[in-house]
Each structure stands twice: as C-alpha cells, then as structure tokens.
PDB file of N, CA and C in Angstrom:
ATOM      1  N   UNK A   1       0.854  -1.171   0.000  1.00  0.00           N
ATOM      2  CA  UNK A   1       0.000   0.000   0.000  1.00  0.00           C
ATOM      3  C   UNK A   1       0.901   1.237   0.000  1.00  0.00           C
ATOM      4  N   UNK A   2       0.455   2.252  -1.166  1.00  0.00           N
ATOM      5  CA  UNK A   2       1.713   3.111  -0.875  1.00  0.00           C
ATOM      6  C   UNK A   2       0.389   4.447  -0.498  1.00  0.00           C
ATOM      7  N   UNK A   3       1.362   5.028   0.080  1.00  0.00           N
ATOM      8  CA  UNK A   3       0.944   7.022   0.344  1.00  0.00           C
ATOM      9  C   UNK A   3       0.440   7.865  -0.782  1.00  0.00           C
ATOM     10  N   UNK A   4      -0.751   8.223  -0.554  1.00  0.00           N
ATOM     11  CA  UNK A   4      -0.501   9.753  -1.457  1.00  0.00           C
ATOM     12  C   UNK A   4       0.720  10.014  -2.069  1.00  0.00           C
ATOM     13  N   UNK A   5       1.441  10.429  -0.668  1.00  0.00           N
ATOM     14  CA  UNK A   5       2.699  11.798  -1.456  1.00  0.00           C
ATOM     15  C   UNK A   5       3.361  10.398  -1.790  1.00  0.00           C
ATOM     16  N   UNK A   6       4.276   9.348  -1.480  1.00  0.00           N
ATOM     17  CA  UNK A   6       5.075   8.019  -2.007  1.00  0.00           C
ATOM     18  C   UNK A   6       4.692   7.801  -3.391  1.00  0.00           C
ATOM     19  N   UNK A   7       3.255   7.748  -3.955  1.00  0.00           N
ATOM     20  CA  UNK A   7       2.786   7.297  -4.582  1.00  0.00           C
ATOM     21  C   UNK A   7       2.972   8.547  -6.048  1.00  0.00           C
ATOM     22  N   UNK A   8       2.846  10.050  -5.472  1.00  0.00           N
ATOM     23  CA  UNK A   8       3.139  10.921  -5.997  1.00  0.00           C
ATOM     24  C   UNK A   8       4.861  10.356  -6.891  1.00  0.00           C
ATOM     25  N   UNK A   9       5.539  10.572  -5.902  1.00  0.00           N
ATOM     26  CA  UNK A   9       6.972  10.534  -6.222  1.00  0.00           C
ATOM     27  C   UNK A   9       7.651   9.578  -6.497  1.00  0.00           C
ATOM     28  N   UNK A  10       6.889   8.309  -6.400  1.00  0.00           N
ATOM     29  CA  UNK A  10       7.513   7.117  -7.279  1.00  0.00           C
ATOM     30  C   UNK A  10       6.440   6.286  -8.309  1.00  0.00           C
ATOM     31  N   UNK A  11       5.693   7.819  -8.846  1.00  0.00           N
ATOM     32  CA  UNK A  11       4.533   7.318  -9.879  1.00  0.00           C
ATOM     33  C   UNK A  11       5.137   5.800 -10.704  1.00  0.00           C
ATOM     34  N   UNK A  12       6.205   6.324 -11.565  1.00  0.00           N
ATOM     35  CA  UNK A  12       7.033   5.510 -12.576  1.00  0.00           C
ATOM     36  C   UNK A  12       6.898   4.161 -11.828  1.00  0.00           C
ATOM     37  N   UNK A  13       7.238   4.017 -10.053  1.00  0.00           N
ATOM     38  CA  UNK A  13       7.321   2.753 -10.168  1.00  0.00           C
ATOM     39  C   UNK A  13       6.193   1.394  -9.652  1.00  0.00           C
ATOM     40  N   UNK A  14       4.634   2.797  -9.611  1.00  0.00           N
ATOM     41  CA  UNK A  14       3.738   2.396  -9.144  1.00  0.00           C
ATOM     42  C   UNK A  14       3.335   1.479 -10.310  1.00  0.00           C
ATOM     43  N   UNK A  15       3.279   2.262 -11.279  1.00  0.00           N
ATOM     44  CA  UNK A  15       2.929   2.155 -12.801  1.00  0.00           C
ATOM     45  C   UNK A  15       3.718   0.808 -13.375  1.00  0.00           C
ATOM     46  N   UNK A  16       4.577   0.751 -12.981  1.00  0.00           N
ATOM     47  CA  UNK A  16       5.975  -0.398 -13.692  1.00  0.00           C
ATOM     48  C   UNK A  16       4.881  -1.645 -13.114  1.00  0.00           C
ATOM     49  N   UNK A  17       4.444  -1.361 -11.935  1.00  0.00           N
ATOM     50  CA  UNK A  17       4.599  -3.147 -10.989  1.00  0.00           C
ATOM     51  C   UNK A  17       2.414  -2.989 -11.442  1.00  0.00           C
ATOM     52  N   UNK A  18       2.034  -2.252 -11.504  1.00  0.00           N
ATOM     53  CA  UNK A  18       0.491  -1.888 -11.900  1.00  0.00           C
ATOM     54  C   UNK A  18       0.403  -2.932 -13.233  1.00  0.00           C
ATOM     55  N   UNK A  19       1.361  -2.281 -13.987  1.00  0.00           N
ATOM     56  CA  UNK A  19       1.479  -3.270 -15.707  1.00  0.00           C
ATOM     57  C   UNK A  19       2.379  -4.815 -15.518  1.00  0.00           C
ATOM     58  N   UNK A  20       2.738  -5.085 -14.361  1.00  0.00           N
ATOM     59  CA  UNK A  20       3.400  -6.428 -14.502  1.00  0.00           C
ATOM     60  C   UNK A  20       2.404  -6.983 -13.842  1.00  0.00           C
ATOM     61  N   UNK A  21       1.270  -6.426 -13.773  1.00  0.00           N
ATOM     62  CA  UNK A  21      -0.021  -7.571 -13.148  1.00  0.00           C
ATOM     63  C   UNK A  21      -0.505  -7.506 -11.627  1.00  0.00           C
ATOM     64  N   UNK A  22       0.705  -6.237 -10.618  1.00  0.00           N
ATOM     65  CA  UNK A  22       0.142  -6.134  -9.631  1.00  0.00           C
ATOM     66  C   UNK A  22      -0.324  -5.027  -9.226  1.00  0.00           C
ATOM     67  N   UNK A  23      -1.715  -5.101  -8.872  1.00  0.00           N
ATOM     68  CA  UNK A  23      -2.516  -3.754  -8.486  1.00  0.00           C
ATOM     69  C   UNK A  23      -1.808  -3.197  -7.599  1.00  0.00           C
ATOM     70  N   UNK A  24      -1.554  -2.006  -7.409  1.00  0.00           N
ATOM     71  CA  UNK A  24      -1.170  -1.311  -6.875  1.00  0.00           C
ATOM     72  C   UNK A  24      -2.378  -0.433  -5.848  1.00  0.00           C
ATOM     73  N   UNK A  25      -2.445  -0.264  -4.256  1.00  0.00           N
ATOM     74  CA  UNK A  25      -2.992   0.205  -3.676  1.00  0.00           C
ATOM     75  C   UNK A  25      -2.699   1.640  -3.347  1.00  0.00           C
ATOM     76  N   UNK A  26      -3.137   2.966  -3.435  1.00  0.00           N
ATOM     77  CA  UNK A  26      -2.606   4.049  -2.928  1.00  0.00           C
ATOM     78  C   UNK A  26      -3.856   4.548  -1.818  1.00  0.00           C
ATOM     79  N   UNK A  27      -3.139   5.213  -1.030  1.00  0.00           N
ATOM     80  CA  UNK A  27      -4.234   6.026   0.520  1.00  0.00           C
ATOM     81  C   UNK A  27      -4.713   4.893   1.104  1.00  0.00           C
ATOM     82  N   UNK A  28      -4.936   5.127   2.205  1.00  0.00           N
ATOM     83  CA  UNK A  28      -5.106   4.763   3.524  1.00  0.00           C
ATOM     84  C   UNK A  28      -6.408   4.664   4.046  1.00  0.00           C
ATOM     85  N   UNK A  29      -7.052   6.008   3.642  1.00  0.00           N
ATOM     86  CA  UNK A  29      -8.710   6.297   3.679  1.00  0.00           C
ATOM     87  C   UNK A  29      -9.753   6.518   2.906  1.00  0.00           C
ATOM     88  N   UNK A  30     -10.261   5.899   2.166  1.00  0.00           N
ATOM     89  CA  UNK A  30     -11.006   5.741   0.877  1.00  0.00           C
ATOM     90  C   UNK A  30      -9.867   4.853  -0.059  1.00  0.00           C
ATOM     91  N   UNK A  31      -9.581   4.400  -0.126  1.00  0.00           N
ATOM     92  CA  UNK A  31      -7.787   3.974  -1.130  1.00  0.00           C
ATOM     93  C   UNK A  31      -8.682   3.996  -2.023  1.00  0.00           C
ATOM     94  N   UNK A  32      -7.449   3.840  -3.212  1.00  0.00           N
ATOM     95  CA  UNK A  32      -7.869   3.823  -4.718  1.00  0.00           C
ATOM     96  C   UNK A  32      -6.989   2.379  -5.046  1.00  0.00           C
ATOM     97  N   UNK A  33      -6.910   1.517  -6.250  1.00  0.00           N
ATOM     98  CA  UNK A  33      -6.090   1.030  -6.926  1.00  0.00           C
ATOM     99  C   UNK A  33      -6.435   1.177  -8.112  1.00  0.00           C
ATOM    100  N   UNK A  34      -4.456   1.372  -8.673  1.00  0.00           N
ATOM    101  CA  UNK A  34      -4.010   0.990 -10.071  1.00  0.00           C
ATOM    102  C   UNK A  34      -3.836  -0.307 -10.436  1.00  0.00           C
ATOM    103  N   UNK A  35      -4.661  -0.332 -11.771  1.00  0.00           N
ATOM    104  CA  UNK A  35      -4.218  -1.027 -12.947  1.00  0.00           C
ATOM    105  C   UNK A  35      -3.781  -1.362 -13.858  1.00  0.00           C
ATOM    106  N   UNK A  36      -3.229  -2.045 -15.012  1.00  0.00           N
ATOM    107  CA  UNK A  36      -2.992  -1.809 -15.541  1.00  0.00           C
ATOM    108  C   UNK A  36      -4.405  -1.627 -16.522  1.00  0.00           C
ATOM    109  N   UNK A  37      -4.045  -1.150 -17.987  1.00  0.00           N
ATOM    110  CA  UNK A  37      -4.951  -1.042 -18.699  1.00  0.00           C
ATOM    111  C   UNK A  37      -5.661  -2.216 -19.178  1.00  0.00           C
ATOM    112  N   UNK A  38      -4.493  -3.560 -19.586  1.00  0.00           N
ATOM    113  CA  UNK A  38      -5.119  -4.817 -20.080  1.00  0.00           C
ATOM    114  C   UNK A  38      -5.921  -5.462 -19.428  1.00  0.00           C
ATOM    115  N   UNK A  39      -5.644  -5.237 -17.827  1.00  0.00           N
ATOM    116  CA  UNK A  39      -6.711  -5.755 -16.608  1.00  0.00           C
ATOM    117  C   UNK A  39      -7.791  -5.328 -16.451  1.00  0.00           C
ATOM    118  N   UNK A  40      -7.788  -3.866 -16.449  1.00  0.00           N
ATOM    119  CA  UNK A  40      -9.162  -2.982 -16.559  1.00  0.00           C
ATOM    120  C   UNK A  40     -10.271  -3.760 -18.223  1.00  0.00           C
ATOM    121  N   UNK A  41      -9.198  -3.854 -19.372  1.00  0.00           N
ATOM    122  CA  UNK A  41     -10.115  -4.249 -20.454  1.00  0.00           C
ATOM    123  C   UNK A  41     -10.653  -5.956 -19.753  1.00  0.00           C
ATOM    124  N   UNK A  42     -10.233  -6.536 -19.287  1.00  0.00           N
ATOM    125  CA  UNK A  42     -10.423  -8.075 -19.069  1.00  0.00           C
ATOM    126  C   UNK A  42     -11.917  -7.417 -18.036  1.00  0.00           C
ATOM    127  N   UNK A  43     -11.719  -6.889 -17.107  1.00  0.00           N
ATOM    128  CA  UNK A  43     -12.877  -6.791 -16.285  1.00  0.00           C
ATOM    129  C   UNK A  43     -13.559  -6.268 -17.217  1.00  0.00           C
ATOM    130  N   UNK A  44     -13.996  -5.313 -17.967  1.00  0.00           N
ATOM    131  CA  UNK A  44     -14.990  -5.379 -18.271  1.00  0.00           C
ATOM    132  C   UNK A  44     -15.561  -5.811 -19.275  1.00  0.00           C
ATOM    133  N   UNK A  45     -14.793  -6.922 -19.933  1.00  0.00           N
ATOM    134  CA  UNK A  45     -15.788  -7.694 -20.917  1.00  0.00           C
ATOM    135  C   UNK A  45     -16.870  -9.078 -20.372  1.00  0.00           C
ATOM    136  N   UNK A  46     -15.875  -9.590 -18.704  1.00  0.00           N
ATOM    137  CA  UNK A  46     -16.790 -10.098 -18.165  1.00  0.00           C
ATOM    138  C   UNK A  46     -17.619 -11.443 -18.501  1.00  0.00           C
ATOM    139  N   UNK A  47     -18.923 -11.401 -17.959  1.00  0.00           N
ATOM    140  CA  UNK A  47     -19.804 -12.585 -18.851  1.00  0.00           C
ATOM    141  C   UNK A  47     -20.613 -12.029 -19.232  1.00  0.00           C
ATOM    142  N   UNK A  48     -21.255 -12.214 -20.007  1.00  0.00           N
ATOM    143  CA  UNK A  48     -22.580 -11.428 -20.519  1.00  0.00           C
ATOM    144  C   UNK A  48     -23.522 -11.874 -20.199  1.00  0.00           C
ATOM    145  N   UNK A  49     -24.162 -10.844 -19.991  1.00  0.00           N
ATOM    146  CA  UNK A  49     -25.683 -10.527 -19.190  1.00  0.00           C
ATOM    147  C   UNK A  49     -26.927 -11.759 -19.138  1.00  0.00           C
ATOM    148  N   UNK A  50     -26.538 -12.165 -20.419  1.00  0.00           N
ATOM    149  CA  UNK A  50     -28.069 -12.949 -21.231  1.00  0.00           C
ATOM    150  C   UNK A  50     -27.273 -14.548 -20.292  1.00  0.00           C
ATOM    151  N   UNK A  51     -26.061 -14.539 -20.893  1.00  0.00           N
ATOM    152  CA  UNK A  51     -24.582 -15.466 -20.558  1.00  0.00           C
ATOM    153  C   UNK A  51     -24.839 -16.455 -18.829  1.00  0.00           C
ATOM    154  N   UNK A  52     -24.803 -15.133 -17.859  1.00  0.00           N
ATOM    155  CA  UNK A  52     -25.170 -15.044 -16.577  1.00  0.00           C
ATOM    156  C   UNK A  52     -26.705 -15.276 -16.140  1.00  0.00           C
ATOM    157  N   UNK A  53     -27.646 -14.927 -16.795  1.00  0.00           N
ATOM    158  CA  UNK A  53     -29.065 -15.293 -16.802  1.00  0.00           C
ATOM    159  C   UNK A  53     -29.303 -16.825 -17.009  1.00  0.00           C
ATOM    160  N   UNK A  54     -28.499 -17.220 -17.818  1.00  0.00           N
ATOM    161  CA  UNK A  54     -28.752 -18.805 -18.645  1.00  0.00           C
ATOM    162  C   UNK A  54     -28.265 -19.732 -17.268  1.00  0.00           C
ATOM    163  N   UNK A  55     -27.242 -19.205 -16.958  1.00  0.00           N
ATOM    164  CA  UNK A  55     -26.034 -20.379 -16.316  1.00  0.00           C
ATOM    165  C   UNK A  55     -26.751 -20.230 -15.104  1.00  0.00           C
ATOM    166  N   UNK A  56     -27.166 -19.260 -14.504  1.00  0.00           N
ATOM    167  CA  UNK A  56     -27.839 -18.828 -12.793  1.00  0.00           C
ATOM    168  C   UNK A  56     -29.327 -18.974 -12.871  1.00  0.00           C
ATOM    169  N   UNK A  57     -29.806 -19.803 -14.067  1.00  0.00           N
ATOM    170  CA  UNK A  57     -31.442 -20.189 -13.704  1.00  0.00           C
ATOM    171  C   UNK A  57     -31.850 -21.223 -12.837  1.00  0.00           C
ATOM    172  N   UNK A  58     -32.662 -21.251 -12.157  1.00  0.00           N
ATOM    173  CA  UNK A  58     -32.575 -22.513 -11.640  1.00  0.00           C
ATOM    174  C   UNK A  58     -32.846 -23.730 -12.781  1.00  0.00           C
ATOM    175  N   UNK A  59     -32.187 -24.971 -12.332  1.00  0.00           N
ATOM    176  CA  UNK A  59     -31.953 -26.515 -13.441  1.00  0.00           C
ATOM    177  C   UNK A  59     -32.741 -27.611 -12.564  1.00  0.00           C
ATOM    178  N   UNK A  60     -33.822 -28.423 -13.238  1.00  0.00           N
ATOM    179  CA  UNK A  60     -34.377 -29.467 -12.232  1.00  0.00           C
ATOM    180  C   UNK A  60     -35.188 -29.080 -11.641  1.00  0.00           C
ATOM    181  N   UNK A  61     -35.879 -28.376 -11.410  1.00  0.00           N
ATOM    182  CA  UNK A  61     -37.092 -27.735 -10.439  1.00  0.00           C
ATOM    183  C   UNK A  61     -37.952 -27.511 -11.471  1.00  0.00           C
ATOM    184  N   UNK A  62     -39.232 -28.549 -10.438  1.00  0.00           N
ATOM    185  CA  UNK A  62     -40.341 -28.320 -11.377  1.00  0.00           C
ATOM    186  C   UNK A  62     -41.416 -26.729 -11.029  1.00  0.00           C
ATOM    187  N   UNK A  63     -41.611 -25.984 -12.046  1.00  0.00           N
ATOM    188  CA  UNK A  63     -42.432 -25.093 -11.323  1.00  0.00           C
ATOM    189  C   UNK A  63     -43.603 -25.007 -12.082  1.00  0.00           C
ATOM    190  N   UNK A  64     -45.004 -25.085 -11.407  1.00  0.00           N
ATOM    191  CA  UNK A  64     -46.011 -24.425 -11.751  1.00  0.00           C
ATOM    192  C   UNK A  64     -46.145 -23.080 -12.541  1.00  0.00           C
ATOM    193  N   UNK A  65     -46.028 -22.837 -13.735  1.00  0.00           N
ATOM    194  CA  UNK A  65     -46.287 -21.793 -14.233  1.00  0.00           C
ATOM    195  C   UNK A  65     -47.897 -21.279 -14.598  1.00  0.00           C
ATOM    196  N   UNK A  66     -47.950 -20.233 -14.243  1.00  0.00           N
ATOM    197  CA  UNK A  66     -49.893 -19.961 -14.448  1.00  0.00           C
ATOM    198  C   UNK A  66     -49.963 -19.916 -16.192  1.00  0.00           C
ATOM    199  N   UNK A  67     -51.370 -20.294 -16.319  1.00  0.00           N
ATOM    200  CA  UNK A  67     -51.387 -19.970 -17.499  1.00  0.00           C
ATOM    201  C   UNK A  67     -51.269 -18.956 -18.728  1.00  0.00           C
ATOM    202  N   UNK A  68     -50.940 -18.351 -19.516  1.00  0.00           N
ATOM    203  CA  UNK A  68     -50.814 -17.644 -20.699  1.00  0.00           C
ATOM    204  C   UNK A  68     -51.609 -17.101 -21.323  1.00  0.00           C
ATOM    205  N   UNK A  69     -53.554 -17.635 -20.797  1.00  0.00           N
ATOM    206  CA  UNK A  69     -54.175 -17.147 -20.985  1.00  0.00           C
ATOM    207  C   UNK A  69     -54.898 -16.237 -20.274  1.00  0.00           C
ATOM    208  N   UNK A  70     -55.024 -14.755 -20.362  1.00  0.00           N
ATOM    209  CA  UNK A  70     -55.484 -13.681 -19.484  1.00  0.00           C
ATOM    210  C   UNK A  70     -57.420 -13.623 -19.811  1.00  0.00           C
ATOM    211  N   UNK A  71     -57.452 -13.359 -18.354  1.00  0.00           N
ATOM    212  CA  UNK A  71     -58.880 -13.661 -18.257  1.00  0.00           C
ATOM    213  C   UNK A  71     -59.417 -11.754 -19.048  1.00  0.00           C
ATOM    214  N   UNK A  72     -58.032 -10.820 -18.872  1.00  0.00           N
ATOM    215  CA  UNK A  72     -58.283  -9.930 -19.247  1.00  0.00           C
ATOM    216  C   UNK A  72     -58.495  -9.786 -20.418  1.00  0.00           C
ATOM    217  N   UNK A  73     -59.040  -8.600 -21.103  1.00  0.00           N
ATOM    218  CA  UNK A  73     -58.287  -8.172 -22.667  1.00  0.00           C
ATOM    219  C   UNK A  73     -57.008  -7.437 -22.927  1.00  0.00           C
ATOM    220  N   UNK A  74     -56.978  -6.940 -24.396  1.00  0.00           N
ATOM    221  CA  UNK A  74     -55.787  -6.576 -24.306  1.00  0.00           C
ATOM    222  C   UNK A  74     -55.960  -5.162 -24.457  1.00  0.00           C
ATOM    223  N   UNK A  75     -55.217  -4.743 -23.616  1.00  0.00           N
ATOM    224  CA  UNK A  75     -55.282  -3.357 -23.024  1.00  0.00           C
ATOM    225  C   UNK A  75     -55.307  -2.199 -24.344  1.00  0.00           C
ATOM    226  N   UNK A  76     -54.143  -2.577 -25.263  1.00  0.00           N
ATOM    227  CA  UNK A  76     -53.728  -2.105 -26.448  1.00  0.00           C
ATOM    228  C   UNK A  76     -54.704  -2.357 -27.582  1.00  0.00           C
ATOM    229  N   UNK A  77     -55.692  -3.649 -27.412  1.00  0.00           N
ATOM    230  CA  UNK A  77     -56.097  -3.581 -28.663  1.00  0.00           C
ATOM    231  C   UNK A  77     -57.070  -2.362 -29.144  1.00  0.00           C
ATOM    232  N   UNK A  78     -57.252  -1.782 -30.110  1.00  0.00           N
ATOM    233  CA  UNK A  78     -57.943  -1.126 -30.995  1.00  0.00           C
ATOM    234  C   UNK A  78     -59.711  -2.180 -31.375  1.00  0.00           C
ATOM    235  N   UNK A  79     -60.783  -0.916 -31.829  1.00  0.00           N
ATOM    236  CA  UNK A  79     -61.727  -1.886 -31.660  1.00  0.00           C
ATOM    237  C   UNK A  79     -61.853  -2.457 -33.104  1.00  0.00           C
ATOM    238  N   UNK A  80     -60.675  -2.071 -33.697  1.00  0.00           N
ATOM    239  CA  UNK A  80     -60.696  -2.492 -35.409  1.00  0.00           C
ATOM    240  C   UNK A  80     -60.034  -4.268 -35.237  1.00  0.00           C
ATOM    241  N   UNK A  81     -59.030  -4.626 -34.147  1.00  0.00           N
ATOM    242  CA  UNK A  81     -58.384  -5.373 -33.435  1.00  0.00           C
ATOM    243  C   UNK A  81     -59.317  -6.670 -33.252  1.00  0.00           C
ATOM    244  N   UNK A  82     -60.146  -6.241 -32.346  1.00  0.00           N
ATOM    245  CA  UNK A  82     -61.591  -7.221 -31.936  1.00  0.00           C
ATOM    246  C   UNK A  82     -62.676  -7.298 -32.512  1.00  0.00           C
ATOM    247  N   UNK A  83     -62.747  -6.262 -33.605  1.00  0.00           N
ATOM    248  CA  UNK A  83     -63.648  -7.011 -34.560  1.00  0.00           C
ATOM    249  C   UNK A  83     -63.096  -8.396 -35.632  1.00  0.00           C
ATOM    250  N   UNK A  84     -61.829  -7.903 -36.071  1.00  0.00           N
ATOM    251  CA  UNK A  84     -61.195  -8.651 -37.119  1.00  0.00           C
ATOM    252  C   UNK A  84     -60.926 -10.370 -35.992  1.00  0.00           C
ATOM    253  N   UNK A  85     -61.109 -10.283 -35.250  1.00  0.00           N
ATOM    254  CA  UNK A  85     -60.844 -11.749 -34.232  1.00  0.00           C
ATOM    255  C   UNK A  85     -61.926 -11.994 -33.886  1.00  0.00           C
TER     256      UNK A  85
END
C-alpha cells in the first residue's frame, strides 16, 4: 500500500509493478487502486448478461407456471383489433 505523497513521487514505479499484473494500492482512507490497462479491459468484458441469466437459472425444479391465458383483454387492442378476431 503506498501514500498519497510516495505514490506521488515514485509514480514511474507504481505504474511499472500496476502493468506487470500487480494492483497497486494508494491512501489509507477511501484507497484507490491501479491497474494496468489490459486488466481494466479483461474486467470489463466479463460474462454477458443474457450469458449469466442462462447459467444462474434454476436446473431441475419443477415449477407451476400460471397460465398464458389472461382472463383480461388486451389493453392495447384497438376496436378495429376485436372485430377482425
């Protein structure tokens, strides 16, 4: 963990050990860390969204789903809509 001012004055060698893969911690109270840039791109490509939805569904569980058919109408239809049906 380096200092503010340390961190100030041996930027070059925060930066050197940041790009050889080790984050670098600066301050004491709120800290920050450096990265390098290739690490920062790796985090945020991540898994994708849809990716993470698929894999974290539940597998094997049976569930009751209600039916599909609404006792309502459709809110949107037009009365040109419900005549033609």
């Amino acid at each position: 963990m380096w200092s503010v001012q340390d961190a100030k004055s041996k930027l070059s060698e925060v930066l050197r050990l940041a790009r050889s893969g080790k984050p670098q911690v600066i301050g004491t109270q709120d800290p920050c860390v450096v990265i390098s840039a290739a690490a920062y791109s790796q985090d945020l490509e991540g898994v994708h969204l849809g990716q993470f939805l698929v894999d974290s569904a539940p597998k094997g569980i049976a569930m009751d789903l209600p039916s599909r058919k609404s006792r309502r109408g459709d809110p949107f239809a037009t009365d040109d809509d419900t005549a033609a049906a």
